[in-house]
C-alpha atoms as a PDB file:
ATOM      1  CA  UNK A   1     -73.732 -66.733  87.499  1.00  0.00           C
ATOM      2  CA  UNK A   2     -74.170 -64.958  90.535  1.00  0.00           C
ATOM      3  CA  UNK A   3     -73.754 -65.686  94.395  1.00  0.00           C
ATOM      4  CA  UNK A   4     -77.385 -65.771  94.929  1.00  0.00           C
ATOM      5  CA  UNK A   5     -78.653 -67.619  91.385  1.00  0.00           C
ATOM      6  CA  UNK A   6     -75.796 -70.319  92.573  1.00  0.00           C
ATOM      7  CA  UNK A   7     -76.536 -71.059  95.473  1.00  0.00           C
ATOM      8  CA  UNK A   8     -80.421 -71.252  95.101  1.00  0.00           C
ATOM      9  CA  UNK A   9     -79.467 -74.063  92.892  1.00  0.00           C
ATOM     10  CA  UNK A  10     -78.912 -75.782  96.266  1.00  0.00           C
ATOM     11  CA  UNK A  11     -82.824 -75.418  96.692  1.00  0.00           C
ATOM     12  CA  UNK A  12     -84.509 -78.967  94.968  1.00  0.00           C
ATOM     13  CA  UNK A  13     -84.154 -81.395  97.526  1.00  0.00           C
ATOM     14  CA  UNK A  14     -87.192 -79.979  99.814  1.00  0.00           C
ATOM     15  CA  UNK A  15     -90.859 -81.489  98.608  1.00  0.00           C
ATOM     16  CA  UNK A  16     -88.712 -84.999  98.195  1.00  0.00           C
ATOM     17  CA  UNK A  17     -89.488 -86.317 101.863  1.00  0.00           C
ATOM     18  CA  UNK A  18     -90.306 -84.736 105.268  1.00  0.00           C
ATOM     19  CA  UNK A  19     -87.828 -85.498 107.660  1.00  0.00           C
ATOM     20  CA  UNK A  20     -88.437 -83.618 111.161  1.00  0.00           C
ATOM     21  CA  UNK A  21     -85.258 -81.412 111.701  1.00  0.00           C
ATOM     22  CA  UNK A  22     -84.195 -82.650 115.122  1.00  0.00           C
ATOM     23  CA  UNK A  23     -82.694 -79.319 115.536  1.00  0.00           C
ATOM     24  CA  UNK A  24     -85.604 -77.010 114.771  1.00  0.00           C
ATOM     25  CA  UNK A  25     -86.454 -73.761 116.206  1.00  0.00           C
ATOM     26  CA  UNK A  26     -88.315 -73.211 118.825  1.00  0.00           C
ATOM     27  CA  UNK A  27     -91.761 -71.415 117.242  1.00  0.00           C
ATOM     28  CA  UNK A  28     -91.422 -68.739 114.809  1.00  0.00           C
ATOM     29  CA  UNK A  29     -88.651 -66.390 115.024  1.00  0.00           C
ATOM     30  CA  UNK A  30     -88.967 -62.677 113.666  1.00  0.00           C
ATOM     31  CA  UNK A  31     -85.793 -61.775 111.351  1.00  0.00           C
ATOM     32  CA  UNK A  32     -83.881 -58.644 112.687  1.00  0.00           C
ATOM     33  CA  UNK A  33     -80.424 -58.177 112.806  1.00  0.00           C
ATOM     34  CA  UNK A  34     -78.967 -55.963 115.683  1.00  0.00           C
ATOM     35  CA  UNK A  35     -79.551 -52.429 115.182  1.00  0.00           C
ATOM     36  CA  UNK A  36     -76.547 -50.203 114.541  1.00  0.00           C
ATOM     37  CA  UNK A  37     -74.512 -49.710 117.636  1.00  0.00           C
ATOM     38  CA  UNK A  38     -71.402 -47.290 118.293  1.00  0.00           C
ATOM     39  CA  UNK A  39     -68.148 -48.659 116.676  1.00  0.00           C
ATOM     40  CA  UNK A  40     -66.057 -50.533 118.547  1.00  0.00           C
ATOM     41  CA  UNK A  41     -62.100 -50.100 119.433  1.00  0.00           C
ATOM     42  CA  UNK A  42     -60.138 -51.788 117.496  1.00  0.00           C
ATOM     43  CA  UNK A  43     -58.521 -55.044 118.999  1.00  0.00           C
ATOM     44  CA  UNK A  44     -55.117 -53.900 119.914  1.00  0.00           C
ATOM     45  CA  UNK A  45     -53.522 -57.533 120.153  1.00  0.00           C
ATOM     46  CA  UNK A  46     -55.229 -58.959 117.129  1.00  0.00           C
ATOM     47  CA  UNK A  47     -55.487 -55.784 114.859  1.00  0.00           C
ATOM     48  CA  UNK A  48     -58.982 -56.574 114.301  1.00  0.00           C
ATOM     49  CA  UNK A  49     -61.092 -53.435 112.262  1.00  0.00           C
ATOM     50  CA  UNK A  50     -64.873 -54.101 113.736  1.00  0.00           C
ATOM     51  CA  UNK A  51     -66.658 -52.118 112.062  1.00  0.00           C
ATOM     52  CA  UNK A  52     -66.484 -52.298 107.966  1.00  0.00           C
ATOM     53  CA  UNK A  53     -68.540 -51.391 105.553  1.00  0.00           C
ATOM     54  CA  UNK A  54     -68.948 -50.205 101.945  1.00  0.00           C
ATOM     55  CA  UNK A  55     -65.882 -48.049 101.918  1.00  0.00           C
ATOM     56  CA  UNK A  56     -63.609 -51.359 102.004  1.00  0.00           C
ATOM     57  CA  UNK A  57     -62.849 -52.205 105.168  1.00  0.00           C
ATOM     58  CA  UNK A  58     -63.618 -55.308 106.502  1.00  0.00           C
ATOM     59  CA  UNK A  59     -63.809 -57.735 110.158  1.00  0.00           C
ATOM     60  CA  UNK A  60     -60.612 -59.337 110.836  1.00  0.00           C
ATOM     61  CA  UNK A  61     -60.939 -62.654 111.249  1.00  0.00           C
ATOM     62  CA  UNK A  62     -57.273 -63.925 111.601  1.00  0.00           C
ATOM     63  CA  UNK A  63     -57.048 -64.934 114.542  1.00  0.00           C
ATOM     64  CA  UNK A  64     -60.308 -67.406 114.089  1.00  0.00           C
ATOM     65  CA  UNK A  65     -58.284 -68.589 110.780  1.00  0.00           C
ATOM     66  CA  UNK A  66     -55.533 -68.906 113.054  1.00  0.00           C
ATOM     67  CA  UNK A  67     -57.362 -70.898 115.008  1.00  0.00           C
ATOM     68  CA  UNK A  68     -58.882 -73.895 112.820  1.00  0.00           C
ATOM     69  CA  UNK A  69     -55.889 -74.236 110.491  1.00  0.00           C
ATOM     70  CA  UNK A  70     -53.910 -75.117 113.429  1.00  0.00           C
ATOM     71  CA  UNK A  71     -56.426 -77.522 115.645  1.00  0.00           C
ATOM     72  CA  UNK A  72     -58.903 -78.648 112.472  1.00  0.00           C
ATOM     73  CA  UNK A  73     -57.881 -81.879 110.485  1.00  0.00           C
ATOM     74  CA  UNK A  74     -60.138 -82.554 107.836  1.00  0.00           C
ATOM     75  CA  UNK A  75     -62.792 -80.973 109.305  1.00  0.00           C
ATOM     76  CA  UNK A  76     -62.237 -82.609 112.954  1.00  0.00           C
ATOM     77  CA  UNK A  77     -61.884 -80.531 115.897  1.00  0.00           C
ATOM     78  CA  UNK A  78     -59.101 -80.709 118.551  1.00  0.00           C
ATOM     79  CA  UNK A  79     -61.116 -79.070 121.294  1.00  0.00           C
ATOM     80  CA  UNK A  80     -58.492 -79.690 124.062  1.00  0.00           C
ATOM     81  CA  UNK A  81     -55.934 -77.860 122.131  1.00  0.00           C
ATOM     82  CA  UNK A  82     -58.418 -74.769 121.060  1.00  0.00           C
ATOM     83  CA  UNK A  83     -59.396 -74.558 124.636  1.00  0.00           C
ATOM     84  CA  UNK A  84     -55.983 -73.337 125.385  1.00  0.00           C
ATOM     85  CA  UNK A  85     -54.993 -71.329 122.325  1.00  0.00           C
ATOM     86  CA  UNK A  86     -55.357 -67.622 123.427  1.00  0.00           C
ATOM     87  CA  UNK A  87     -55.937 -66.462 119.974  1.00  0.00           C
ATOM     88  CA  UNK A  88     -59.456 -68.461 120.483  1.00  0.00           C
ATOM     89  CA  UNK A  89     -60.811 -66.076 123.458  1.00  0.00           C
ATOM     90  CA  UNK A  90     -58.936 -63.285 121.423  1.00  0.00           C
ATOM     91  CA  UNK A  91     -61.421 -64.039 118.982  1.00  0.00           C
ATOM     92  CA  UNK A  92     -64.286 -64.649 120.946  1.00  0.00           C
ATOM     93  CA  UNK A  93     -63.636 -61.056 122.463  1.00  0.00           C
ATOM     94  CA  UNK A  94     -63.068 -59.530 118.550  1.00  0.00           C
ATOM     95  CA  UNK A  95     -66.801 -61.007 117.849  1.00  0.00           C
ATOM     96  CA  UNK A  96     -67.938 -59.533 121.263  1.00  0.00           C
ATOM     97  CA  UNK A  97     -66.634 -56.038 120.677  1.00  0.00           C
ATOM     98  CA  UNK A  98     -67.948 -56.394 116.336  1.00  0.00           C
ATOM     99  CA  UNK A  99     -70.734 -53.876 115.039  1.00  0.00           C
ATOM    100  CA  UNK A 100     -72.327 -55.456 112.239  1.00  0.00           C
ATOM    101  CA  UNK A 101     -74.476 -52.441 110.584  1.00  0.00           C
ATOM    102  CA  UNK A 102     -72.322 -50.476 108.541  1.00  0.00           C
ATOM    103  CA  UNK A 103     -71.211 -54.079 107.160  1.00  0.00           C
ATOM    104  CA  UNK A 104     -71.731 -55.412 103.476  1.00  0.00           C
ATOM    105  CA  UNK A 105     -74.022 -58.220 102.943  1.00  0.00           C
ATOM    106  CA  UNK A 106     -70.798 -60.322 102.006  1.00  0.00           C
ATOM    107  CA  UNK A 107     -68.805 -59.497 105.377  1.00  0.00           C
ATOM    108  CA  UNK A 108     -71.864 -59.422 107.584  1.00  0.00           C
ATOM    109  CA  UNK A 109     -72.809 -63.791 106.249  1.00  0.00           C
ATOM    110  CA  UNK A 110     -68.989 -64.067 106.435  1.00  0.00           C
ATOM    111  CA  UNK A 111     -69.323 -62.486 110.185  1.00  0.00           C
ATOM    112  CA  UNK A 112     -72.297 -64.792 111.383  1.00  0.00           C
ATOM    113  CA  UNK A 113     -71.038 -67.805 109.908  1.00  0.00           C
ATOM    114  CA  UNK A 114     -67.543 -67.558 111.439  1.00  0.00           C
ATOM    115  CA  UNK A 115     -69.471 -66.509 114.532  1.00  0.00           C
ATOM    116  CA  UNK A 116     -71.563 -69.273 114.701  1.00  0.00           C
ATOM    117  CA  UNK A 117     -68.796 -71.780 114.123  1.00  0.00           C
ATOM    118  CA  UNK A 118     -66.940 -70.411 116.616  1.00  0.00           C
ATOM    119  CA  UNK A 119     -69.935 -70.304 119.517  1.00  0.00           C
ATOM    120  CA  UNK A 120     -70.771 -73.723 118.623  1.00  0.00           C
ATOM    121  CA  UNK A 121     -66.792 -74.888 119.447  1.00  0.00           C
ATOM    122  CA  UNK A 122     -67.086 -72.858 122.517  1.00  0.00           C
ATOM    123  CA  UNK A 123     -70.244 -75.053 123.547  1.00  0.00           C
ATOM    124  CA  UNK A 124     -68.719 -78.087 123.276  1.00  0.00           C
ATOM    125  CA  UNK A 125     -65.390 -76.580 125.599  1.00  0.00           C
ATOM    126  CA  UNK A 126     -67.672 -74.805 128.045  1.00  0.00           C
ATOM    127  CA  UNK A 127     -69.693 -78.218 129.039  1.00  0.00           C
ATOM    128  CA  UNK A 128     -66.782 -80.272 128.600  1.00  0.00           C
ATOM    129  CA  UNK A 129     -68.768 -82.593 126.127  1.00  0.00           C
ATOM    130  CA  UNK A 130     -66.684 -85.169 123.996  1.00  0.00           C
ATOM    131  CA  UNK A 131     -69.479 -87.181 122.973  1.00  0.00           C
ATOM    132  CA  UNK A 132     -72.678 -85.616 121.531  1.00  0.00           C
ATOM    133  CA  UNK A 133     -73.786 -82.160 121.187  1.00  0.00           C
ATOM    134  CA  UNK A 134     -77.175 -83.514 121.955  1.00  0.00           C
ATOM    135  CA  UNK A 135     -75.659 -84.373 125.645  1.00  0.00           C
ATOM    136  CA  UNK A 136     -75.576 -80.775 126.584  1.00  0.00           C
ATOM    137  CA  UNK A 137     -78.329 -79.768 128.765  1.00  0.00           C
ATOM    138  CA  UNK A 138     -80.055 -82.859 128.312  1.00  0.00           C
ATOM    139  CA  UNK A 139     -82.562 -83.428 130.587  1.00  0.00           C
ATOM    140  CA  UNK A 140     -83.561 -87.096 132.512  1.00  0.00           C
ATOM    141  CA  UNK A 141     -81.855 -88.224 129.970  1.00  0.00           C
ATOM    142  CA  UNK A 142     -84.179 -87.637 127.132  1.00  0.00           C
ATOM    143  CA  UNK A 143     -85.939 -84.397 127.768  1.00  0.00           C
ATOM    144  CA  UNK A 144     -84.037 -81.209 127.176  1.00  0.00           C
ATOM    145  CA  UNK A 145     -86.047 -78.282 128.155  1.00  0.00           C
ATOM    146  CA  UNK A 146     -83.366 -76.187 127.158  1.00  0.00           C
ATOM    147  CA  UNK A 147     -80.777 -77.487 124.521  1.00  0.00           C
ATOM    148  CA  UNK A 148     -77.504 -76.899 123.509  1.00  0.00           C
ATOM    149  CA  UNK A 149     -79.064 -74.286 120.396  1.00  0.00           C
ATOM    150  CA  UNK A 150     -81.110 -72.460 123.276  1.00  0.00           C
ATOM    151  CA  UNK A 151     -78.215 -71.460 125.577  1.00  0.00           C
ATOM    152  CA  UNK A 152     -76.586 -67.897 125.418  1.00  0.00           C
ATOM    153  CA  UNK A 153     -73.467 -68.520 124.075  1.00  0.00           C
ATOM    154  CA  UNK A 154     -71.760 -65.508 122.455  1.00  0.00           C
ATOM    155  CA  UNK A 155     -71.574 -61.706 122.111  1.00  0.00           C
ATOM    156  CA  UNK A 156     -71.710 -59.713 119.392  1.00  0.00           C
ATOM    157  CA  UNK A 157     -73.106 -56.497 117.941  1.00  0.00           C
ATOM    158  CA  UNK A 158     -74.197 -55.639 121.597  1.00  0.00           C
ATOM    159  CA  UNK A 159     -76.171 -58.422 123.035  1.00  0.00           C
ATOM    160  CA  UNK A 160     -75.913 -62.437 123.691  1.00  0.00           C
ATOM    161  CA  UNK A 161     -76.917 -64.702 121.340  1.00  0.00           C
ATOM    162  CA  UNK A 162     -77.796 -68.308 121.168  1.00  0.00           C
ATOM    163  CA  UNK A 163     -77.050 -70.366 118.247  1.00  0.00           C
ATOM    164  CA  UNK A 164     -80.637 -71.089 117.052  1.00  0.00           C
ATOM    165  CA  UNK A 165     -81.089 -67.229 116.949  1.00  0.00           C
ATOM    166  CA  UNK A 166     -78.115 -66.871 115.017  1.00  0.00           C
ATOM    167  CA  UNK A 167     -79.115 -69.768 112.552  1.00  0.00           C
ATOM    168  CA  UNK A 168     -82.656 -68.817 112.154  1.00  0.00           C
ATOM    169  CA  UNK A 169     -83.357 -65.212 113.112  1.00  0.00           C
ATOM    170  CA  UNK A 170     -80.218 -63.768 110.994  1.00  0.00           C
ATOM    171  CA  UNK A 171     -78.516 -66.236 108.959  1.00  0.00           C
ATOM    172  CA  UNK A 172     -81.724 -68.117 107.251  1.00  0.00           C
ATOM    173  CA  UNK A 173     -83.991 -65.003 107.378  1.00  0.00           C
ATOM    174  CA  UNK A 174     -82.129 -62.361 106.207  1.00  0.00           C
ATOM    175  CA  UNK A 175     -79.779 -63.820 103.614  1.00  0.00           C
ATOM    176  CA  UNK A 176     -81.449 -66.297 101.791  1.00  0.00           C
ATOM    177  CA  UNK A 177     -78.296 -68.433 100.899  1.00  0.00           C
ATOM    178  CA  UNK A 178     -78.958 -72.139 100.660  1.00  0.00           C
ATOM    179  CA  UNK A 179     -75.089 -73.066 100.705  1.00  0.00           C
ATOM    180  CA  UNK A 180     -74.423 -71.575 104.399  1.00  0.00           C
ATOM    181  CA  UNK A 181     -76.251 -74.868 105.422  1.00  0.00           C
ATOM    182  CA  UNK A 182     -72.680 -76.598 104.200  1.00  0.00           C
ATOM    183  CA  UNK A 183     -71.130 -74.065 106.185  1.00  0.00           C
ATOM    184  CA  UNK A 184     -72.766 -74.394 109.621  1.00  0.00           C
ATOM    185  CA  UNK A 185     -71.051 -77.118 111.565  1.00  0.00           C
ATOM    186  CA  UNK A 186     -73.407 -78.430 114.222  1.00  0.00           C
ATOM    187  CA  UNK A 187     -69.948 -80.128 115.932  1.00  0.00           C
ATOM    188  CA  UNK A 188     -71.312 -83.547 114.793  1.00  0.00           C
ATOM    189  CA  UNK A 189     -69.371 -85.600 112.038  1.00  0.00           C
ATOM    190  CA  UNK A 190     -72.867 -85.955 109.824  1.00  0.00           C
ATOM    191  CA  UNK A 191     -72.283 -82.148 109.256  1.00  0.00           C
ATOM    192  CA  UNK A 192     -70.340 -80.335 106.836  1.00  0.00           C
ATOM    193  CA  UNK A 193     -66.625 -80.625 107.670  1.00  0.00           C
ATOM    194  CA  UNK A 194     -65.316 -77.224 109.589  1.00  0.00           C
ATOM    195  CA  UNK A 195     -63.329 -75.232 107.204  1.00  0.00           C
ATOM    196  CA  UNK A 196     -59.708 -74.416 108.422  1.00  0.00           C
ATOM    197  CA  UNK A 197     -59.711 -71.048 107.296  1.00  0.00           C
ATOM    198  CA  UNK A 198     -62.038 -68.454 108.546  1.00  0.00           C
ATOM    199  CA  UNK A 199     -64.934 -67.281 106.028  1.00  0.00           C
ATOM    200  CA  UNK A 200     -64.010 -63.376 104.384  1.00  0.00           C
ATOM    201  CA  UNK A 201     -66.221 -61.236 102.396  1.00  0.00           C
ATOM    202  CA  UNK A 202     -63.990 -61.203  99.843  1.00  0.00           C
ATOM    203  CA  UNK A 203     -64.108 -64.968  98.921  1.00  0.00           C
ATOM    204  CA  UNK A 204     -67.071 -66.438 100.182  1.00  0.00           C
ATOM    205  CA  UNK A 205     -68.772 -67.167  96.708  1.00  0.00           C
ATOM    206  CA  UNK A 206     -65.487 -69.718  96.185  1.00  0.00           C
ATOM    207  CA  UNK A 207     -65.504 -70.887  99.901  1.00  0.00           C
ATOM    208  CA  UNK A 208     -69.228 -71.372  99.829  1.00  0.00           C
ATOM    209  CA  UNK A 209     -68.968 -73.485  96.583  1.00  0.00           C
ATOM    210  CA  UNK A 210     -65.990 -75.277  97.932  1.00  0.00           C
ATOM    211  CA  UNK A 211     -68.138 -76.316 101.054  1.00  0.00           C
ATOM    212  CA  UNK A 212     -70.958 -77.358  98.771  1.00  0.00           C
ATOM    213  CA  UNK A 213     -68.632 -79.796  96.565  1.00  0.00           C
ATOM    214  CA  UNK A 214     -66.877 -81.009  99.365  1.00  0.00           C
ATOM    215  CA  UNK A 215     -69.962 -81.700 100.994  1.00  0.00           C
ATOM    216  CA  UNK A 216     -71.886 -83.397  98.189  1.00  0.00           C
ATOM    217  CA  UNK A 217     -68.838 -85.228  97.270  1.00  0.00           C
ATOM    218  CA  UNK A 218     -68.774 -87.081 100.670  1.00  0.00           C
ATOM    219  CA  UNK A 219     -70.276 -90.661  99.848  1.00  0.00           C
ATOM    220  CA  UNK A 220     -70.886 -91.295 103.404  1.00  0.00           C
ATOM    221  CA  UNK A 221     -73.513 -88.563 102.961  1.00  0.00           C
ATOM    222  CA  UNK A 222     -74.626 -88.226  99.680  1.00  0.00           C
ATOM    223  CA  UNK A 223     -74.181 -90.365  96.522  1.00  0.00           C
ATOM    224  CA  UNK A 224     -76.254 -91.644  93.458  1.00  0.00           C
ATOM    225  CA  UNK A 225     -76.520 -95.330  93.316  1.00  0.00           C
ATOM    226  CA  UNK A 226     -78.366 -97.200  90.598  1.00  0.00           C
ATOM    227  CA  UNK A 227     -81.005 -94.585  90.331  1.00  0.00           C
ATOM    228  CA  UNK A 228     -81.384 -93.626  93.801  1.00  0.00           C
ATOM    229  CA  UNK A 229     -80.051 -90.453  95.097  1.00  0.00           C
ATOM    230  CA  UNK A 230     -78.932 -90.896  98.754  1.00  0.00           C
ATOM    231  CA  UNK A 231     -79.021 -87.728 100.458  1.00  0.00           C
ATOM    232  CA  UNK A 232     -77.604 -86.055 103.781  1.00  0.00           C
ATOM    233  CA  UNK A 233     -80.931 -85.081 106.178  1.00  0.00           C
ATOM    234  CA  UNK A 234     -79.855 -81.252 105.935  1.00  0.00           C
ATOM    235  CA  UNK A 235     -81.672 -81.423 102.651  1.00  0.00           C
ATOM    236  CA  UNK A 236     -85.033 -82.383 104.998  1.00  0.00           C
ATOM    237  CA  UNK A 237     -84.450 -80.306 107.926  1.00  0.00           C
ATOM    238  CA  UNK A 238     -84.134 -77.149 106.236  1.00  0.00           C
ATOM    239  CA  UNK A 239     -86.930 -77.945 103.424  1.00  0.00           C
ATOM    240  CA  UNK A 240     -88.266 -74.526 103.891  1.00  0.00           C
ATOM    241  CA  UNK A 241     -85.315 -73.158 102.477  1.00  0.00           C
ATOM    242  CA  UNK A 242     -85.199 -75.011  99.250  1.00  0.00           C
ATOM    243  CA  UNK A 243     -87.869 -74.922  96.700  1.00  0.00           C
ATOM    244  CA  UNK A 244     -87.728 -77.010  93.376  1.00  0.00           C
ATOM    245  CA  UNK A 245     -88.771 -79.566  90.939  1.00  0.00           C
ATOM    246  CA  UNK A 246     -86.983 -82.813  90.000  1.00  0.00           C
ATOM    247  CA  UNK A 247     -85.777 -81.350  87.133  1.00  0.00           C
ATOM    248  CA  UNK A 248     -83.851 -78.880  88.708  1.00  0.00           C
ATOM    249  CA  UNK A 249     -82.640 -80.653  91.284  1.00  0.00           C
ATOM    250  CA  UNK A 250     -80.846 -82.912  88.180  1.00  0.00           C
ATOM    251  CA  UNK A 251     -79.671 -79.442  86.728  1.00  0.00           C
ATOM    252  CA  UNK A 252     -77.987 -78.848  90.168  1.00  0.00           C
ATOM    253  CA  UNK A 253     -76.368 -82.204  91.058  1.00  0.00           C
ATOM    254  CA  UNK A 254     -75.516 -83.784  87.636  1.00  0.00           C
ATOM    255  CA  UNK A 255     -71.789 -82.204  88.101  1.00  0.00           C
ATOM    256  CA  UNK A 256     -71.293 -83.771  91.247  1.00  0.00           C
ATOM    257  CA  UNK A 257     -72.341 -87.009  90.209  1.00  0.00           C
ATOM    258  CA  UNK A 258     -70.664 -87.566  86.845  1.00  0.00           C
ATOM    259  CA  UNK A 259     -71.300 -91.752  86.991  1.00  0.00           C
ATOM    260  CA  UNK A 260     -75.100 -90.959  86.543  1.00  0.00           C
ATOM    261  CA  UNK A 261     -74.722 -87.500  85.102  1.00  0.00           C
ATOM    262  CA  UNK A 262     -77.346 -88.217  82.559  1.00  0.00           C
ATOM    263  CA  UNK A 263     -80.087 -90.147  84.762  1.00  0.00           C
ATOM    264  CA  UNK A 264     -79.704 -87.576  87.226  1.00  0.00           C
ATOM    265  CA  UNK A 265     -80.114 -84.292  84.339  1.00  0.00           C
ATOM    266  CA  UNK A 266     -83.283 -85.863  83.274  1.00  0.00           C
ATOM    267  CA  UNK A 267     -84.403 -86.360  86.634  1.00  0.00           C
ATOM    268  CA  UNK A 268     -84.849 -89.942  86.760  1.00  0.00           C
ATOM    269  CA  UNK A 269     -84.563 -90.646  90.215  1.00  0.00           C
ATOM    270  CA  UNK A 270     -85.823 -91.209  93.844  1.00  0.00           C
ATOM    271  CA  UNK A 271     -84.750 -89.884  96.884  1.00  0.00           C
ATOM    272  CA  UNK A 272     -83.828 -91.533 100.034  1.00  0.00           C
ATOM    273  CA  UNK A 273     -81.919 -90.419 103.431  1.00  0.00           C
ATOM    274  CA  UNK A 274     -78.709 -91.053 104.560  1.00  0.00           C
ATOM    275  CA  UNK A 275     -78.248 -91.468 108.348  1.00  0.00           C
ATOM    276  CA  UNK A 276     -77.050 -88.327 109.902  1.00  0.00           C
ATOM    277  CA  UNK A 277     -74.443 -88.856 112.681  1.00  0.00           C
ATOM    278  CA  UNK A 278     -74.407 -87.225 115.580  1.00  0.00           C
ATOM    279  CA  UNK A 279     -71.357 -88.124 117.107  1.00  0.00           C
ATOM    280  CA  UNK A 280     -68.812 -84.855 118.189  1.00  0.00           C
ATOM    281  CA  UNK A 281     -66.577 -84.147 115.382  1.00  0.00           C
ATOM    282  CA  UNK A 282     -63.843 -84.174 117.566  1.00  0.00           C
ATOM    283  CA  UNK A 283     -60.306 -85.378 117.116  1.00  0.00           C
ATOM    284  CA  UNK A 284     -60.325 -88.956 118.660  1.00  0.00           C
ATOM    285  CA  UNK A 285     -56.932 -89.274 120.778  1.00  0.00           C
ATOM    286  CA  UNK A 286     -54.552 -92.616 119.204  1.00  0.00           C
ATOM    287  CA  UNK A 287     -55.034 -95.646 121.039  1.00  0.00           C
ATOM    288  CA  UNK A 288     -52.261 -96.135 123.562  1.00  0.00           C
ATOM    289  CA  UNK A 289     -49.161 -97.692 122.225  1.00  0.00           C
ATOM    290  CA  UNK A 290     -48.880-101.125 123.069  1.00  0.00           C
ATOM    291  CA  UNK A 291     -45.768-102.140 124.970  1.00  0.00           C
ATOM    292  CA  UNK A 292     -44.042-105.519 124.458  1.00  0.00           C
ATOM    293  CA  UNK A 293     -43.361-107.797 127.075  1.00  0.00           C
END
């Protein structure tokens, strides 16, 4: 089975409730990648090949992979420590200096997803923040006229982008791929857990599907308990993505849930939310050691 016929498997938690995705664009966004630019130089310190397409070349994204699978411990972020990694703004400059055009559809998702991950750590170092994404830019304390998802926060394929533009006008539009939504960290611990290798054309299918298990695996945000499937919000705030019945839903999730495997196949069940946490997903330093008298 496919890439695509997997993951819209993903798709049958939508017409189940109608949470309000705290996150949401801001009015309707028109798809359109960048148009194609001149190719770029190739990274001299990182080795990096920008521009790849259907000949077999493909973005280098090692020093991103670099990156996470030193500073990311099951899925938590020590921002400190990628603040002063160079590889990091090595990166951040790869991405900058990346044409996306001549790119397959696998390296171009594998591109924006790394991309986004990456702006969204940048974020949280650039404000500071160790709380709450939600913190930055907050306005009066409640209002945010312009949010964290709003601000220009990376360059690529020659122009700034802010993450909701990257999320919505690229990523949801133009790929139609249910499973990058347990790819996309939103640095908050409700999220999927960051990955701590970088995403590659060449084995996104598994690393999507690994996401997706590890995700739906996580009892803290989605389990099946005495008929009652608990699931994470993402299943609400992106409802427009997913479209399904019941039934199919069960097809989907009966392997993950093996206790209930044949409730859940005939689609015997109800749907309820789990709380999604909003807390930064950042490494939390040891308490200080205490000293005896």
């Amino acid at each position: 089975m496919g890439r695509r016929i997997r993951g819209c498997l993903l798709v049958f938690a939508a017409l189940t409730t109608g949470a309000v995705m705290p996150v949401a664009p801001h009015g309707q966004l028109i798809a359109q990648e960048p148009a194609r630019q001149e190719p770029a130089r190739q990274d001299a310190r990182s080795g990096a090949r920008p521009d790849a397409g259907s000949d077999g070349r493909r973005v280098d994204h090692r020093e991103w992979d670099a990156v996470v699978s030193r500073h990311v411990r099951q899925g938590q972020v020590d921002y400190d420590a990628v603040a002063r990694d160079p590889a990091f703004s090595r990166y951040l400059s790869t991405l900058a200096s990346t044409t996306v055009d001549g790119l397959d559809e696998d390296e171009r998702l594998a591109f924006w997803l790394n991309a986004y991950n990456a702006w969204t750590v940048q974020l949280i170092i650039a404000h500071g923040e160790r709380e709450s994404i939600r913190n930055i830019n907050r306005t009066l304390g409640v209002l945010r006229l312009k949010g964290p998802w709003s601000e220009p926060i990376g360059k690529a394929a020659g122009r700034s982008w802010t993450l909701d533009e990257v999320e919505h006008r690229i990523l949801r539009k133009h790929f139609r791929e249910p499973r990058i939504h347990f790819a996309l960290v939103s640095a908050a611990r409700g999220a999927p857990s960051l990955r701590n290798e970088a995403y590659t054309g060449d084995r996104l299918n598994d690393q999507l599907d690994a996401q997706a298990r590890d995700f739906l695996g996580d009892t803290t945000r989605n389990r099946f308990v005495n008929g009652v499937f608990w699931l994470s919000p993402i299943f609400t705030y992106y409802r427009s993505d997913f479209a399904a019945t019941p039934a199919e839903l069960g097809v989907y999730l009966a392997p993950f849930f093996p206790a209930g495997r044949e409730l859940i196949q005939k689609g015997r069940f109800f749907i309820r939310q789990t709380r999604f946490d909003w807390s930064l997903n950042g490494i939390r330093p040891a308490p200080p050691a205490i000293r005896s008298p």
